[in-house]
Protein backbone atom coordinates (compact mmCIF):
# COMPACT_ATOMS: atom_id res chain seq x y z
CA UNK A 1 93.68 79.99 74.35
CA UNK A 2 91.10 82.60 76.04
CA UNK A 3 92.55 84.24 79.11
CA UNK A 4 90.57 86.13 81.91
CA UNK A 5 92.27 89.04 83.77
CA UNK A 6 89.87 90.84 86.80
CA UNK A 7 91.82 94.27 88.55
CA UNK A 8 90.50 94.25 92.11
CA UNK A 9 90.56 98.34 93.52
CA UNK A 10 90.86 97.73 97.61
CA UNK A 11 90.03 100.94 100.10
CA UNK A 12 89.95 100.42 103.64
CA UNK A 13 87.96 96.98 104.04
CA UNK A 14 85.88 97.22 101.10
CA UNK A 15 87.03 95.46 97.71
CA UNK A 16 85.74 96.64 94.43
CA UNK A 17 85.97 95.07 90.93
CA UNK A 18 86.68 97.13 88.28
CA UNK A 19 84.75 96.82 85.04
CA UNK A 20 85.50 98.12 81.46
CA UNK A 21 89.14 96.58 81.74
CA UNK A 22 90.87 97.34 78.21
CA UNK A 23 94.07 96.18 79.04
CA UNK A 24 96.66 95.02 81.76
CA UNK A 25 100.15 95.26 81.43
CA UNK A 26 102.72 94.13 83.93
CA UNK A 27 106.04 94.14 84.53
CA UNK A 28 108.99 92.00 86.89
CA UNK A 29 112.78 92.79 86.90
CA UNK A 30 115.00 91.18 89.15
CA UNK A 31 115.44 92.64 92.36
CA UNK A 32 113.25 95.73 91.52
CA UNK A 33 110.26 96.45 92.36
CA UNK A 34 107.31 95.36 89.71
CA UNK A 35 105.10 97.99 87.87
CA UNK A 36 102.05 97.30 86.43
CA UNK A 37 99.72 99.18 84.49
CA UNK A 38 95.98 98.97 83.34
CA UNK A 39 93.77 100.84 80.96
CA UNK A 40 89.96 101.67 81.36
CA UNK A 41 87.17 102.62 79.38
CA UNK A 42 86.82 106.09 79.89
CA UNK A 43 83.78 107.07 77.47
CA UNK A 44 82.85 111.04 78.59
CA UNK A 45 85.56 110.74 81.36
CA UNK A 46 83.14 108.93 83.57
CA UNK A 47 85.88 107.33 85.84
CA UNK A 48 87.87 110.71 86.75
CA UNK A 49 87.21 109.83 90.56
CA UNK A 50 87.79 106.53 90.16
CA UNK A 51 90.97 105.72 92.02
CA UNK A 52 93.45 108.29 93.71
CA UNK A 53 97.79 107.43 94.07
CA UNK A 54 97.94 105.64 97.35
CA UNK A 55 95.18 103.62 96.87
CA UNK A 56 95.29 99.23 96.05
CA UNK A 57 95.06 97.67 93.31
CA UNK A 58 94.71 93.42 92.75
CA UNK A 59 95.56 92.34 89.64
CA UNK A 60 93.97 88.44 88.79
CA UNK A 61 94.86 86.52 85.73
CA UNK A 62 95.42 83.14 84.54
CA UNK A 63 94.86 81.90 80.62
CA UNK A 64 91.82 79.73 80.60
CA UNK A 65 93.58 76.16 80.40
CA UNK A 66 95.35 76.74 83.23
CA UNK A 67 92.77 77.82 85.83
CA UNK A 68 93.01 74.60 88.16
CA UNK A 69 96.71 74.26 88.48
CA UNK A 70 97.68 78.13 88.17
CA UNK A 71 97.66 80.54 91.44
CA UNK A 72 95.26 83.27 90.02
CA UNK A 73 96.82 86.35 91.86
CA UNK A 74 99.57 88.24 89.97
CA UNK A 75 100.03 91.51 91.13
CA UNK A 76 99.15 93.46 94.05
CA UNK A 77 100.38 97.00 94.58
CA UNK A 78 100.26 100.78 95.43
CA UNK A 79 98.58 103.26 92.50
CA UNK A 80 101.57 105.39 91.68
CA UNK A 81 99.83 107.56 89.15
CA UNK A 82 96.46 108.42 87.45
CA UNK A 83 96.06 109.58 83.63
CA UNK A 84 92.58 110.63 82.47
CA UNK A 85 91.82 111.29 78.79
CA UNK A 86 88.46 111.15 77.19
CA UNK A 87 88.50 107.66 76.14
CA UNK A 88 90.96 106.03 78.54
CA UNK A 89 91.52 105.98 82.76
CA UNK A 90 95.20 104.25 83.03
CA UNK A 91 96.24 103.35 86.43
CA UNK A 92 100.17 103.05 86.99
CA UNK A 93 100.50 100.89 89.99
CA UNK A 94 104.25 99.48 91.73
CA UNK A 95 104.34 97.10 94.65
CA UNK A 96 105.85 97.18 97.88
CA UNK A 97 109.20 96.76 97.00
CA UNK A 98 108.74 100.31 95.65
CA UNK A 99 107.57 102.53 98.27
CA UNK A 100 111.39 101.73 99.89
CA UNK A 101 112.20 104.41 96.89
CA UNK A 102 109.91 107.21 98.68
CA UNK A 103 112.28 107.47 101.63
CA UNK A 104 116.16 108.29 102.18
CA UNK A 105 118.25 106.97 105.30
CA UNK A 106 118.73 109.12 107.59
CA UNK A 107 120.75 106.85 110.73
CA UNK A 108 122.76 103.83 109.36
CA UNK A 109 120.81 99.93 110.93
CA UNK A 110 122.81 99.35 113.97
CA UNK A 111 123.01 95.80 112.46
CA UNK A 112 126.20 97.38 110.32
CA UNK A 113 128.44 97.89 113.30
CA UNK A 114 127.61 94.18 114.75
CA UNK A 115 129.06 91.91 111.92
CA UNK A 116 125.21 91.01 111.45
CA UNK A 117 124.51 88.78 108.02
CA UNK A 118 123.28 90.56 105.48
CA UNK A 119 119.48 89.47 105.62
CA UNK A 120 119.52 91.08 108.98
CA UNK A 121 120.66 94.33 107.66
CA UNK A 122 118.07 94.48 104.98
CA UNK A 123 115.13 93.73 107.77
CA UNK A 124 116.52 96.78 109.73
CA UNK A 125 116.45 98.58 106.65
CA UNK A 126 112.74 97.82 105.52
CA UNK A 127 111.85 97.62 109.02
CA UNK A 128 113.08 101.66 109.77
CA UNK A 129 110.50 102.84 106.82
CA UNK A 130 107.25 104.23 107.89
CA UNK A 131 105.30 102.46 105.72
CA UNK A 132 103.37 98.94 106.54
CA UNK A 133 105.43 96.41 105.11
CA UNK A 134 105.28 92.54 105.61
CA UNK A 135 108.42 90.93 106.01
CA UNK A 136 107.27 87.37 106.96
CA UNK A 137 109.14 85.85 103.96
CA UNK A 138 112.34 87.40 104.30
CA UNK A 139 115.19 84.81 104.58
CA UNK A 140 116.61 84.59 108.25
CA UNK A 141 120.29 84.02 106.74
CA UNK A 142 122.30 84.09 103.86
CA UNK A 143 125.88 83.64 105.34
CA UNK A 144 127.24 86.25 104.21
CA UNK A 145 128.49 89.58 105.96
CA UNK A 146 128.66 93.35 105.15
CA UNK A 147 131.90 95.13 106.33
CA UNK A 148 130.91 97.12 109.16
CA UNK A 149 132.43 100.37 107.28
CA UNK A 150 129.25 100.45 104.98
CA UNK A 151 127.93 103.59 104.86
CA UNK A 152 124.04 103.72 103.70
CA UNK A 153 123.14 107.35 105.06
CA UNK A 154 121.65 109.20 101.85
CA UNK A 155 120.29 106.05 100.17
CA UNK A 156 117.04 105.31 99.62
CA UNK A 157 115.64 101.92 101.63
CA UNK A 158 115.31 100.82 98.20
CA UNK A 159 118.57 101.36 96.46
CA UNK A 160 120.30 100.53 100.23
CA UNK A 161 118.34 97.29 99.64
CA UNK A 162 119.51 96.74 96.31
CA UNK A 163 122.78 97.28 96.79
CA UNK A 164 123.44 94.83 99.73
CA UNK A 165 121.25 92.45 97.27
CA UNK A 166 124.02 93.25 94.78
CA UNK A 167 126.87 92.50 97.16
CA UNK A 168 125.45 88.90 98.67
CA UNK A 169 124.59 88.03 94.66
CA UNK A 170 128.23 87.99 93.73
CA UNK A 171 128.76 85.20 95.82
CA UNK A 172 128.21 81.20 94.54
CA UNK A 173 124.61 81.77 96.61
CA UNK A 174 121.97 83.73 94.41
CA UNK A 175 118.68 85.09 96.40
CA UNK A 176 116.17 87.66 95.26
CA UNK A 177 113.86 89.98 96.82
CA UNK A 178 110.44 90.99 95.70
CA UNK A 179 106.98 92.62 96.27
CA UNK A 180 104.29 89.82 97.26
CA UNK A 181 101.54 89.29 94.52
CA UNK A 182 98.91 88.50 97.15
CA UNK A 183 99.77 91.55 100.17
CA UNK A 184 101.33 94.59 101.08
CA UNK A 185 104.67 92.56 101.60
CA UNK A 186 108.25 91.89 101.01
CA UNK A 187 109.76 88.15 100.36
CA UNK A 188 113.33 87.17 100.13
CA UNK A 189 114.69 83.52 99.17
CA UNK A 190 117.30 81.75 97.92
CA UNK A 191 117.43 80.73 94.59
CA UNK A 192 118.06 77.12 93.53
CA UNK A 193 121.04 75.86 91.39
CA UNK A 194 120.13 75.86 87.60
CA UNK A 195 120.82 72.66 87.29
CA UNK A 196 119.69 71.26 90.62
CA UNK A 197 117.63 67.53 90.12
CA UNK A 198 115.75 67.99 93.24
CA UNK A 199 113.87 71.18 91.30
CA UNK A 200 110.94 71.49 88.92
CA UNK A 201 111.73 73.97 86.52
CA UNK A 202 108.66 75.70 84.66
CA UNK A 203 108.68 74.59 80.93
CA UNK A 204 109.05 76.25 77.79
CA UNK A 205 109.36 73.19 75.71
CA UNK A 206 109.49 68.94 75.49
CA UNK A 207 111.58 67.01 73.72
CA UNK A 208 109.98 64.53 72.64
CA UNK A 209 107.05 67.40 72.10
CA UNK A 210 103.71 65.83 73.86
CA UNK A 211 100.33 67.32 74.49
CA UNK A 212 100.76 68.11 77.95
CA UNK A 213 100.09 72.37 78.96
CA UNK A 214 103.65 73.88 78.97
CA UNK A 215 103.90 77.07 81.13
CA UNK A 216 104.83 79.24 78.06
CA UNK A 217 104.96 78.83 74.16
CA UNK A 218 107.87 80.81 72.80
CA UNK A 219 106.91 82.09 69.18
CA UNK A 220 110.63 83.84 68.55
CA UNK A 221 114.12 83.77 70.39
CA UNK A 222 117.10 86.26 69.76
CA UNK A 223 120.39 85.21 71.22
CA UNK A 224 122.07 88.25 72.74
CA UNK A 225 126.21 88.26 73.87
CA UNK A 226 127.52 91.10 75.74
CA UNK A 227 131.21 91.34 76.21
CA UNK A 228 132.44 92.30 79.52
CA UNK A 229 135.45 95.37 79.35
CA UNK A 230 138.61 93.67 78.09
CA UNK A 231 141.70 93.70 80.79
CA UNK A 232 144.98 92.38 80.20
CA UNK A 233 147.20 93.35 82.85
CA UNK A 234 146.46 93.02 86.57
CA UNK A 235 147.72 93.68 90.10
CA UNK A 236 147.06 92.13 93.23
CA UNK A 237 147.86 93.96 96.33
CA UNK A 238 147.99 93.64 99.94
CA UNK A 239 149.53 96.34 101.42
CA UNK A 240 149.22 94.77 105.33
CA UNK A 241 151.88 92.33 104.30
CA UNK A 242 153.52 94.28 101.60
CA UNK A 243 152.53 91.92 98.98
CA UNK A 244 151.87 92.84 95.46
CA UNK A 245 152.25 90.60 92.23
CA UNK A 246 151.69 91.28 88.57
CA UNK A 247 150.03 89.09 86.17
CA UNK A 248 150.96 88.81 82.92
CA UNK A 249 154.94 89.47 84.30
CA UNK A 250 155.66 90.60 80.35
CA UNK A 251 153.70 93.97 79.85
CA UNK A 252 151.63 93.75 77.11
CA UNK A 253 151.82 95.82 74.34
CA UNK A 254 148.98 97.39 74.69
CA UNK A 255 148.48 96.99 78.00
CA UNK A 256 144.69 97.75 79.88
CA UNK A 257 145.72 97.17 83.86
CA UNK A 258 143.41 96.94 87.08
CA UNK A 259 144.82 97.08 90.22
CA UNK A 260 142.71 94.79 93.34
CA UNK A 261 143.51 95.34 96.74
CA UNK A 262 142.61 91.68 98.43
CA UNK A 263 143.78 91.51 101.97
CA UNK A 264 142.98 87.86 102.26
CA UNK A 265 145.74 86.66 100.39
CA UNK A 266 148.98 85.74 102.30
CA UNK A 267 152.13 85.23 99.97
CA UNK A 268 152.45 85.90 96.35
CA UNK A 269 151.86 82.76 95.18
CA UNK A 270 148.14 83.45 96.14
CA UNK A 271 148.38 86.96 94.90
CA UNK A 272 149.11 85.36 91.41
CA UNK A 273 146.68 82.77 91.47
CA UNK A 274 143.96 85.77 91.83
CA UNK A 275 145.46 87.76 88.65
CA UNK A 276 145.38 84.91 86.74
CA UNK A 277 141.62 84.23 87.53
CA UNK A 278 141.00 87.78 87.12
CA UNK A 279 142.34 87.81 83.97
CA UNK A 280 140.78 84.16 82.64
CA UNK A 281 137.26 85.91 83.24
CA UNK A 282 138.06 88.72 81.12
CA UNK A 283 136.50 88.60 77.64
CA UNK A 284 133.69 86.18 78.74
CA UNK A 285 130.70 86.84 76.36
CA UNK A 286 127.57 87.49 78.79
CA UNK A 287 124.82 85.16 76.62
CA UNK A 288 121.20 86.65 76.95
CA UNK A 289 118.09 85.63 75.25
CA UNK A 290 114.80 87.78 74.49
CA UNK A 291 112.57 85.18 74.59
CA UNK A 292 108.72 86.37 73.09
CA UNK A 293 105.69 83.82 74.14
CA UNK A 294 102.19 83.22 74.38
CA UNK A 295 101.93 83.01 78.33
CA UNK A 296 100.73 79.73 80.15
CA UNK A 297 100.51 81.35 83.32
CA UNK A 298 100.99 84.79 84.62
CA UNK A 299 102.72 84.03 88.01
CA UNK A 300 105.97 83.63 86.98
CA UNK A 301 109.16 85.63 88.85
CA UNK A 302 112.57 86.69 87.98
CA UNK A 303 114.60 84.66 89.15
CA UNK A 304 112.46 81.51 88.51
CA UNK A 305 114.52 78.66 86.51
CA UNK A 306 112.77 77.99 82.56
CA UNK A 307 113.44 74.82 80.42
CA UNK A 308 114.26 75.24 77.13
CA UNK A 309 113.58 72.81 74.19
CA UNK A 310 114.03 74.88 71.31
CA UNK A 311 116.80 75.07 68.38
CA UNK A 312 115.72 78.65 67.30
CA UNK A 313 118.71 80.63 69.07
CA UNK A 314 120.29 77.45 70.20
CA UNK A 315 118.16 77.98 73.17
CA UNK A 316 118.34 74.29 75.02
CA UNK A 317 117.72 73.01 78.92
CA UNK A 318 117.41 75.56 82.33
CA UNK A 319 118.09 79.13 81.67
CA UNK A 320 116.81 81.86 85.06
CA UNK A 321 114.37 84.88 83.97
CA UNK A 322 116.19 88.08 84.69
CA UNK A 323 113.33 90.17 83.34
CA UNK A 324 109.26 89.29 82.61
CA UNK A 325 107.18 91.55 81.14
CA UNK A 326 103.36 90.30 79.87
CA UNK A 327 100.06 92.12 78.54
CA UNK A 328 96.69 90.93 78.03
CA UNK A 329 94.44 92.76 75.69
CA UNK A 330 91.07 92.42 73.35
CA UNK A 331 93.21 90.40 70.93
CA UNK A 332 94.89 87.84 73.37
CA UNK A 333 98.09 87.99 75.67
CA UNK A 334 102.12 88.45 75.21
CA UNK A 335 104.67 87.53 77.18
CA UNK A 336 108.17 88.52 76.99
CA UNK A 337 111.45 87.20 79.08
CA UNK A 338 115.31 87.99 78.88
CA UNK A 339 116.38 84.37 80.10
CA UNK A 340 120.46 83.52 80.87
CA UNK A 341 122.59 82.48 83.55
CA UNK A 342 124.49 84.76 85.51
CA UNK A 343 128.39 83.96 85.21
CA UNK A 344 130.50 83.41 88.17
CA UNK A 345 132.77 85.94 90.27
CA UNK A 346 135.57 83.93 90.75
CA UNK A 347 137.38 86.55 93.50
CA UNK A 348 133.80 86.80 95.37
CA UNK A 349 133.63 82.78 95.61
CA UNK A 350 136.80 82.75 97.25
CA UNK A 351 136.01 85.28 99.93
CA UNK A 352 132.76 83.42 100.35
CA UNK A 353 134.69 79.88 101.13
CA UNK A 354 136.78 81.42 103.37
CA UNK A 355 133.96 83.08 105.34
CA UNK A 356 135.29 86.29 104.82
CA UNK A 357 132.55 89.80 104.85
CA UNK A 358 131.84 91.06 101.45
């Protein structure tokens, strides 16, 4: 497989190829912005004026199979930071999503004290920075509603932005945000169900194996399980109609307990139905794997939807990319992915059906 990359350096209206490219680098994590970073030929320090932080970079790159059916543009972005050595000029470049991190809230959106959905609140957010920001592709909706005693005075835009991101992905909906790979923008969507027929996953694998391209060729899986803090005791509360109910009723004897205030529940029949959830979660392994490949494409996005055909790692059918990371050198290109499903909030799903703010 022979792959091309080309880095693009923008200024004003005039676009510039770069030559001596010794390698590209480039990283995506969900709902954070993406970093990428690329390494020139520097023989005599020739290139010490090349580029200055602030300035654009375009990062193009497909393996050579897949040029036809493969969108060519994979990063586009800010240069963060410049490091000069004799041999090497190494650009450090993030996209849009990251200049949100260069400035702190000063007034809260005056979308928190209306009720206003949450995708509302983030456009007042990214809308308030000083920097030009496309926001197109930003999801109109996502049903869901912030409390209007959030406080976001202090925060960055970006970690305000994450965290409301945090707060609507707890619910049975999943959406992610992310710098454009094409612009100096900012695109939000919702993310399909795993499992959903009407969706064409990217894949990692056929069974039975045929000749057809696959979008990556895993070389080596490692299954990863993180267990979530153990709790076997738990309260549910709601002091507006003096309602509280414990869950196991026998204390353990070693108890760990965790106390939830839930005002939507209305008699303790409820309140012991939510303990008992709360407690069935507890325990759950979180199942990860680190997923090394020999890229078939460079466009892929956390939050993108992989199948699997593989019995290393028992790793079988859809899994979503939390984190991509890929490089492309003189010896060929690497791509590696932390792949999983995120597990259910069972308390979060409720509030959800019953169209209650989050």
């Amino acid at each position: 497989m022979v792959d091309a990359v080309r880095v693009d350096f923008i200024r004003g209206a005039t676009t510039t190829e770069m030559v001596g490219v010794k390698r590209v680098a480039v990283r995506h994590t969900f709902n954070a912005p993406s970093i990428a970073t690329v390494v020139l030929n520097n023989g005599g320090g020739e290139r010490q004026d090349l580029v200055s932080r602030g300035d654009t970079i375009r990062i193009i790159a497909f393996p050579e199979v897949r040029t036809t059916t493969t969108s060519e543009y994979v990063f586009y972005g800010i240069v963060s930071d410049v490091d000069v050595s004799f041999n090497d000029f190494t650009i450090t470049a993030e996209d849009s999503l990251a200049l949100l991190g260069n400035e702190v809230i000063l007034v809260n959106p005056t979308s928190l004290n209306t009720g206003c959905d949450v995708a509302s609140v983030i456009k007042d957010v990214i809308a308030g920075s000083n920097y030009s920001i496309e926001m197109g592709d930003i999801i109109g909706q996502t049903r869901v509603k912030m409390s209007s005693g959030l406080d976001l005075v202090g925060k960055t835009r970006l970690s305000a932005v994450q965290y409301l991101m945090s707060q609507v992905n707890v619910t049975p909906l999943r959406y992610r945000i992310y710098g454009h790979q094409t612009k100096a923008g900012i695109g939000m969507e919702r993310l399909p169900n795993v499992d959903a027929t009407s969706y064409t996953p990217y894949i990692a694998g056929r069974i039975p194996r045929t000749t057809a391209p696959l979008d990556l060729y895993p070389t080596n899986i490692d299954r990863v399980e993180e267990d979530t803090d153990l709790v076997n005791m738990v309260t549910v509360r709601n002091s507006a109609l003096d309602i509280i109910k414990t869950e196991p009723s026998t204390i353990p004897t070693n108890p760990i307990h965790r106390l939830f205030d839930e005002p939507s529940v209305t008699d303790e029949t409820q309140a012991s139905l939510f303990a008992r959830q709360i407690l069935n979660q507890q325990g759950i392994s979180k199942i990860r794997w680190i997923v090394e490949a020999l890229p078939g494409r460079f466009d892929l996005k956390p939050g993108d939807i992989i199948d699997f055909a593989s019995v290393e790692g028992g790793l079988v059918g859809r899994q979503m990319a939390f984190d991509i990371s890929w490089s492309i050198g003189p010896t060929g290109s690497t791509m590696r992915l932390e792949v999983g499903r995120q597990a259910p909030d069972f308390v979060s799903s409720i509030r959800f059906a019953a169209s209650l703010t989050v």
